[in-house]
Structures are given as C-alpha cells and as structure tokens.
N, C-alpha and C. Protein backbone atom coordinates (compact mmCIF):
# COMPACT_ATOMS: atom_id res chain seq x y z
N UNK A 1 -15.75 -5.81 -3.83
CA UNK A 1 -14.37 -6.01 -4.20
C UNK A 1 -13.66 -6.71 -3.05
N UNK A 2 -12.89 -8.10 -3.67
CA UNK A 2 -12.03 -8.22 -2.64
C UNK A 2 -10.97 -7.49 -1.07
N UNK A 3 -11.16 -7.69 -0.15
CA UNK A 3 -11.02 -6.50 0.84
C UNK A 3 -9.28 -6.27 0.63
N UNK A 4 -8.42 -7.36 0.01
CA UNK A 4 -7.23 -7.16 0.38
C UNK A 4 -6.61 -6.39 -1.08
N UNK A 5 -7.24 -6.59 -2.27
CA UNK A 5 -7.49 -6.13 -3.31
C UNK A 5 -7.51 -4.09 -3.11
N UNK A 6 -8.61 -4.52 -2.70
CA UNK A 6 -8.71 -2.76 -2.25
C UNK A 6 -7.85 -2.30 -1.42
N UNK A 7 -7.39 -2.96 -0.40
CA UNK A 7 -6.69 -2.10 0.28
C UNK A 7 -4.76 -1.73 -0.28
N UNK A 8 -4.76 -3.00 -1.65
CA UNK A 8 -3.57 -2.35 -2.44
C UNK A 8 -4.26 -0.99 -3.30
N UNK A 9 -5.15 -1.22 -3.77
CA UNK A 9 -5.83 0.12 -4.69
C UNK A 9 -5.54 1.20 -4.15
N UNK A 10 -6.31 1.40 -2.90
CA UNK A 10 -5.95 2.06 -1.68
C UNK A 10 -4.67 3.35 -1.75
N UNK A 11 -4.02 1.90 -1.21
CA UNK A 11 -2.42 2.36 -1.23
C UNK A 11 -2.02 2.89 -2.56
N UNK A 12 -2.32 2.95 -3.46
CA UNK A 12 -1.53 3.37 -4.74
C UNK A 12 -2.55 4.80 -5.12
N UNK A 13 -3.51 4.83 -4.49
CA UNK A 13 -4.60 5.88 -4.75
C UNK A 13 -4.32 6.75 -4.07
N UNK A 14 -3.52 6.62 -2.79
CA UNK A 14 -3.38 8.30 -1.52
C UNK A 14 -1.93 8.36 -2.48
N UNK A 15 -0.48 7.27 -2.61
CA UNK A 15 0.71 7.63 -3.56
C UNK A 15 0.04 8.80 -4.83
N UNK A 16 -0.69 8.29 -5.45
CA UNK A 16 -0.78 9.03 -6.38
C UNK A 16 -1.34 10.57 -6.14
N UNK A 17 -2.49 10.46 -5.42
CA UNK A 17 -2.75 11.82 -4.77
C UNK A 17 -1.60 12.78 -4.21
N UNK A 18 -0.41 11.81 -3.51
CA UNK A 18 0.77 12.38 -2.97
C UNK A 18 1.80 13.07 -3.77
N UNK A 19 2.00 12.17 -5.08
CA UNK A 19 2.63 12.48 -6.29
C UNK A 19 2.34 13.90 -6.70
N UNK A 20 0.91 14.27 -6.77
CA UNK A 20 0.93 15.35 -7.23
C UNK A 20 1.04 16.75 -6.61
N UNK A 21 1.15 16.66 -5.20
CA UNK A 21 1.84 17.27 -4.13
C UNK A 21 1.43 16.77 -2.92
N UNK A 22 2.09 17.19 -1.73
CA UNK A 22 2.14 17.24 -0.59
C UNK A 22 0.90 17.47 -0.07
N UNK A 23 0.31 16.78 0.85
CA UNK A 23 -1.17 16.91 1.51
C UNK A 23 -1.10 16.41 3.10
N UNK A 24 -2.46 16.79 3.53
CA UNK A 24 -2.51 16.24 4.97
C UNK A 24 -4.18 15.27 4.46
N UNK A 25 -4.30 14.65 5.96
CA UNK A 25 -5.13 13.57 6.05
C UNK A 25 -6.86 13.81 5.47
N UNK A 26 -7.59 14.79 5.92
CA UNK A 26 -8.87 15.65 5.24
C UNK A 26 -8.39 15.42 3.71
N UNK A 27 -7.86 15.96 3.34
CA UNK A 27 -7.70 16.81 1.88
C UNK A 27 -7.30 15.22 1.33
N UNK A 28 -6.83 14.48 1.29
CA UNK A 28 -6.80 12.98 1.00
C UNK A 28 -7.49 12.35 0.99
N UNK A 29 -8.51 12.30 1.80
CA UNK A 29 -9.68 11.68 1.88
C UNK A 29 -10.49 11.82 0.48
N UNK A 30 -10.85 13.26 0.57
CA UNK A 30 -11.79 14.14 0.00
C UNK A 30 -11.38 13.56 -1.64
N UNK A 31 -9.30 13.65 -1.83
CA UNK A 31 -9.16 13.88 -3.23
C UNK A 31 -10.10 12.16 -3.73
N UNK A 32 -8.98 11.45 -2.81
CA UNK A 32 -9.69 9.23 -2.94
C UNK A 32 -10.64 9.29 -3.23
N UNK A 33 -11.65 10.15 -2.45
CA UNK A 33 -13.29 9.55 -2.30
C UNK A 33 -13.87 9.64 -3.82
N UNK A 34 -12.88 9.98 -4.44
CA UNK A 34 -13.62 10.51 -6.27
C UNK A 34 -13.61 10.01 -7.01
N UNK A 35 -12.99 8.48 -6.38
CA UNK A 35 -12.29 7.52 -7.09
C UNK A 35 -12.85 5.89 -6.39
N UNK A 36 -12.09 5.96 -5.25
CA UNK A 36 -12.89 4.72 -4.65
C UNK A 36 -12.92 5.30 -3.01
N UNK A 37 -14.23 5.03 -2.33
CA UNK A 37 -14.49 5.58 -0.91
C UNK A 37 -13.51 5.22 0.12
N UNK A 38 -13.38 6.12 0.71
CA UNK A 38 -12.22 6.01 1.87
C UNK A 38 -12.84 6.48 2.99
N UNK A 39 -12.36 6.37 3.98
CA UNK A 39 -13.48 7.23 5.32
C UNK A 39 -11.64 7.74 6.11
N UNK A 40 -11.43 8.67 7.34
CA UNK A 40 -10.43 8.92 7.75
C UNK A 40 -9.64 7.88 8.51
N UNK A 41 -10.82 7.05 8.87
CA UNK A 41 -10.31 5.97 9.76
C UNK A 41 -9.86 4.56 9.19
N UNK A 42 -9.73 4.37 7.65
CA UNK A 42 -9.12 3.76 6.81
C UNK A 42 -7.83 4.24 6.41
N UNK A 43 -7.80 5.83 6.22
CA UNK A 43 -7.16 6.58 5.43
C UNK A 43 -5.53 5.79 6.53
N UNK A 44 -6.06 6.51 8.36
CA UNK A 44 -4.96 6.95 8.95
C UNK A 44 -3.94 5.76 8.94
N UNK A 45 -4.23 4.05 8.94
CA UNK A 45 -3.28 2.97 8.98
C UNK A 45 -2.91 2.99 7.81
N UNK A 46 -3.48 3.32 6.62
CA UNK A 46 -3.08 3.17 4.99
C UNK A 46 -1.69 3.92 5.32
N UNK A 47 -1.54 5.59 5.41
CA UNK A 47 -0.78 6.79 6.05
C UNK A 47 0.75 6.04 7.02
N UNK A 48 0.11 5.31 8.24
CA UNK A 48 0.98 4.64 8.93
C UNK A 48 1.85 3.58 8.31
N UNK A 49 1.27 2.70 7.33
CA UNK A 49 2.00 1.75 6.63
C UNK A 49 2.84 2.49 5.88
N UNK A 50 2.09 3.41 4.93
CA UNK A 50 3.18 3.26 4.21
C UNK A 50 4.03 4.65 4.24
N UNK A 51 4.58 4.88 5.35
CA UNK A 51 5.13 5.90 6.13
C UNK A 51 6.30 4.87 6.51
N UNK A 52 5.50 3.82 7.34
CA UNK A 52 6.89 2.50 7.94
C UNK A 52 7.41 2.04 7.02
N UNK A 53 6.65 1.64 5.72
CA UNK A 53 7.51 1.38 4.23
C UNK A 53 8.32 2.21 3.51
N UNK A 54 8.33 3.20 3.82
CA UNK A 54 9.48 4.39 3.65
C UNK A 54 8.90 4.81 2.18
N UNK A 55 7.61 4.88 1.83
CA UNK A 55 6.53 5.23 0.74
C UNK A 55 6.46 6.82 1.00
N UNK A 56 6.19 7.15 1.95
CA UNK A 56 5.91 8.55 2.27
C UNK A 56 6.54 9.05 3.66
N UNK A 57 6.79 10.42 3.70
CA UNK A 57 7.53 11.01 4.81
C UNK A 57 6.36 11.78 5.47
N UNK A 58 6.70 12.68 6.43
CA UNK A 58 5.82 13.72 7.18
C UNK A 58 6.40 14.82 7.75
N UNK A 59 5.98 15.72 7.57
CA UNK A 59 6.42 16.99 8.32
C UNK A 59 5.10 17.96 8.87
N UNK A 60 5.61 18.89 9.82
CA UNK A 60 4.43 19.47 10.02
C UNK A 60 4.36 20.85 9.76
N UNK A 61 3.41 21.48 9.34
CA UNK A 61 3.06 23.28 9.19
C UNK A 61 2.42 23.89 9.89
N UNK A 62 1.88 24.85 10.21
CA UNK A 62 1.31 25.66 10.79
C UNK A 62 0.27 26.14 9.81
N UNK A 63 -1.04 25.78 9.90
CA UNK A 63 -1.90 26.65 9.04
C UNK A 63 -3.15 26.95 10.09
N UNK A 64 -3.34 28.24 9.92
CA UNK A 64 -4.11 28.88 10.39
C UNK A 64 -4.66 28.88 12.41
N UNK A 65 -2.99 28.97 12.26
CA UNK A 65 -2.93 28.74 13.98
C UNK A 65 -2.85 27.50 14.50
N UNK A 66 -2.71 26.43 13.82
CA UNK A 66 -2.96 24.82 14.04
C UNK A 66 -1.72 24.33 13.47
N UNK A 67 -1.21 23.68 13.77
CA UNK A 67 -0.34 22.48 13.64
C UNK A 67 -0.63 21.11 12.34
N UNK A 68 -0.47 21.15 11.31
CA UNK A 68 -1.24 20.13 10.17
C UNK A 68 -0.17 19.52 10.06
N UNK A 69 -0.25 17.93 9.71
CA UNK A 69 0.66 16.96 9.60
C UNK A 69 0.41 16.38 7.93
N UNK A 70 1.39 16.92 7.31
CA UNK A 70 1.72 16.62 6.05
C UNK A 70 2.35 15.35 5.50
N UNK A 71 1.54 15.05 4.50
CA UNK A 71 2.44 13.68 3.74
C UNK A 71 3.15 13.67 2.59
N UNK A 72 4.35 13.34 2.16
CA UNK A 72 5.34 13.67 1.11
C UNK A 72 5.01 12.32 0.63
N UNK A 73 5.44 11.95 -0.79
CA UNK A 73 5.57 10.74 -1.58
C UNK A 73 6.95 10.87 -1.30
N UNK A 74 7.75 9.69 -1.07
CA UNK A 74 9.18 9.57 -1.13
C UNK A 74 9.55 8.91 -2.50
N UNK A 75 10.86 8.58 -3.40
CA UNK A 75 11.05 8.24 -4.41
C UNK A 75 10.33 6.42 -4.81
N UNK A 76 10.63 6.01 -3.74
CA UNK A 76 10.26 4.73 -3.43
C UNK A 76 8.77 4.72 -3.48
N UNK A 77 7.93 5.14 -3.36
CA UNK A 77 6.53 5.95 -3.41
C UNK A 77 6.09 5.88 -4.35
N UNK A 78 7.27 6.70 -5.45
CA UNK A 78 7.16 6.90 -7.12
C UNK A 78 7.30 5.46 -7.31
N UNK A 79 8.27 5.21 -7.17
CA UNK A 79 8.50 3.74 -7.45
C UNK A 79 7.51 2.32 -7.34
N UNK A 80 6.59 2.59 -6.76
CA UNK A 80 5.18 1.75 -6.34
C UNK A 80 4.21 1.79 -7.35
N UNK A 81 4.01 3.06 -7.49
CA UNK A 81 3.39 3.61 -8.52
C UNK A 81 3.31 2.95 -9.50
N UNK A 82 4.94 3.04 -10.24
CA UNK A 82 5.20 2.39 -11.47
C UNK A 82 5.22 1.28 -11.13
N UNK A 83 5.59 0.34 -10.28
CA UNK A 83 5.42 -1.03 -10.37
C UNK A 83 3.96 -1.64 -10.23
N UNK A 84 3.06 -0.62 -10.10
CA UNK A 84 1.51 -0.97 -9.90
C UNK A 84 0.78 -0.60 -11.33
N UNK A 85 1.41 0.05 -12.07
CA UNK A 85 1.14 0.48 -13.43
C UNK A 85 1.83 -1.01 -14.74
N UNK A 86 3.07 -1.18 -14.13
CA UNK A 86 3.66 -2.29 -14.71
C UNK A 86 2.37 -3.58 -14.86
N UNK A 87 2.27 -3.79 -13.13
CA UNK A 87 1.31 -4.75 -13.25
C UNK A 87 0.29 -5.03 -13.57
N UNK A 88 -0.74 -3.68 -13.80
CA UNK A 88 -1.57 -3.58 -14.22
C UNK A 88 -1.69 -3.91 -15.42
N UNK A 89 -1.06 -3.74 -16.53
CA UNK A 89 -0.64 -4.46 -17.84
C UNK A 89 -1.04 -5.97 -17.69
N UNK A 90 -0.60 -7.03 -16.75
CA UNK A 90 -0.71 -7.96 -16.96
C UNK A 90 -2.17 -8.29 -16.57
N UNK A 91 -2.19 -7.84 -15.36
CA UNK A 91 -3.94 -7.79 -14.86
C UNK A 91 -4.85 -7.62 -16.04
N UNK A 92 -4.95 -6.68 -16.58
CA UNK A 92 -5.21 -6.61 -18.14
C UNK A 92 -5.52 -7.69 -18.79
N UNK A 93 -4.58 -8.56 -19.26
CA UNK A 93 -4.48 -9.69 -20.50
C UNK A 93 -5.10 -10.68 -19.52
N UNK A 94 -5.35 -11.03 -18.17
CA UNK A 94 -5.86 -11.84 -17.44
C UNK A 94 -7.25 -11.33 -17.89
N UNK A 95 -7.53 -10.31 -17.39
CA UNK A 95 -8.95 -9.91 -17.27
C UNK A 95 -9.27 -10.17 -19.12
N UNK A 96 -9.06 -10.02 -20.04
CA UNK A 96 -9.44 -10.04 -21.53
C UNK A 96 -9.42 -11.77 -21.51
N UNK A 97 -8.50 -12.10 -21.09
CA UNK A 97 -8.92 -13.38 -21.02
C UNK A 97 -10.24 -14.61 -20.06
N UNK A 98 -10.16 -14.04 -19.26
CA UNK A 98 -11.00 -14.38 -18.56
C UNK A 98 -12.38 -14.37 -18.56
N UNK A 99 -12.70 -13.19 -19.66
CA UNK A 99 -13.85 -12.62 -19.82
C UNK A 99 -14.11 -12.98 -21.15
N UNK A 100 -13.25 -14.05 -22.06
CA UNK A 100 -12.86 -14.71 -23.14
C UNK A 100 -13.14 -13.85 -24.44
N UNK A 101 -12.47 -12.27 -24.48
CA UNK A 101 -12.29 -11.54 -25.64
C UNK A 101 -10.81 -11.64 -26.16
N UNK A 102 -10.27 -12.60 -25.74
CA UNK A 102 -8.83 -12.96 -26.43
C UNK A 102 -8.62 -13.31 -27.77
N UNK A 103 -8.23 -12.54 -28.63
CA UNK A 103 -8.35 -13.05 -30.14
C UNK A 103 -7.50 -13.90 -30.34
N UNK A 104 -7.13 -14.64 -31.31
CA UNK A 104 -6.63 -15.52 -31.97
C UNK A 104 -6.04 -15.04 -33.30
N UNK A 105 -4.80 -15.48 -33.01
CA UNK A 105 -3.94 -15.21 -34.74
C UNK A 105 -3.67 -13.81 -35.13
C-alpha cells in the first residue's frame, strides 16, 4: 500500500479506536493491529500529530502505581472521521470504476 495512503488510514484508525473511548499508547496498538499493523514506534508520531492538530487531547492517570498517558478524541477528531467516511464514498465510485464494473443506464 501506498506509504502516504496508509499513514491517512492510520490516522483515522487510532480516531476511531479513540471514539470509542479514551486509551493509552499499548492498548492502541493492540486495538489497530486487527485491522491494519501498527508497531509503537509508528503509533507514537501518528499520537503527536494529531494531538498538534487538535484531533486528540491527553491527560494522565495513575494505574497501578504508574503514571499512563491517555488519549481523548476531541470534536474535531469526530469531525475527521466523518470527513474520511464522506470521502470514502467517492473513493468508492473511483475504485468501481477503475476496476470497470460501472454500469450503464
């Protein structure tokens, strides 16, 4: 797969994981990898971007004597989402076409 391709997939794959609650960096990995492979050291600049894009926030907890750094989806986050779902629609009628199952009439 194109590398720049994936790394939007990527991005819309930890949002969506985020969407459905709040996580830290492990547990993100683990949910992606079920879907398309991620390793931590992909994960953590994916995390950084779109943290600076105001995609996701962070806070930290305390679990089990340790300090864990949590990632929130911010609305704008949501908002990616759907504009990656939007587009996907069109990606769609490209791909049917391209692959020349486009009907006629």
């Amino acid at each position: 797969m194109d590398v720049q391709r994936k790394k939007g997939l990527l991005d819309v794959c930890v949002l969506a994981v985020l969407r459905r609650q709040p996580s830290y960096g492990y547990q993100i990995v683990r949910d992606v990898s079920t879907c398309i492979a991620v390793s931590e050291s992909t994960l953590y600049p994916i995390l950084r971007r779109l943290e600076a894009g105001g995609l996701v926030t962070t806070y930290t907890q305390e679990h089990n004597g340790r300090v864990r750094k949590y990632y929130r989806i911010t609305d704008a986050g949501t908002a990616r989402i759907a504009g990656f779902l939007d587009e996907w629609e069109e990606v769609k009628r490209i791909y049917v076409f391209i692959k020349g199952e486009e009907t006629h009439g």
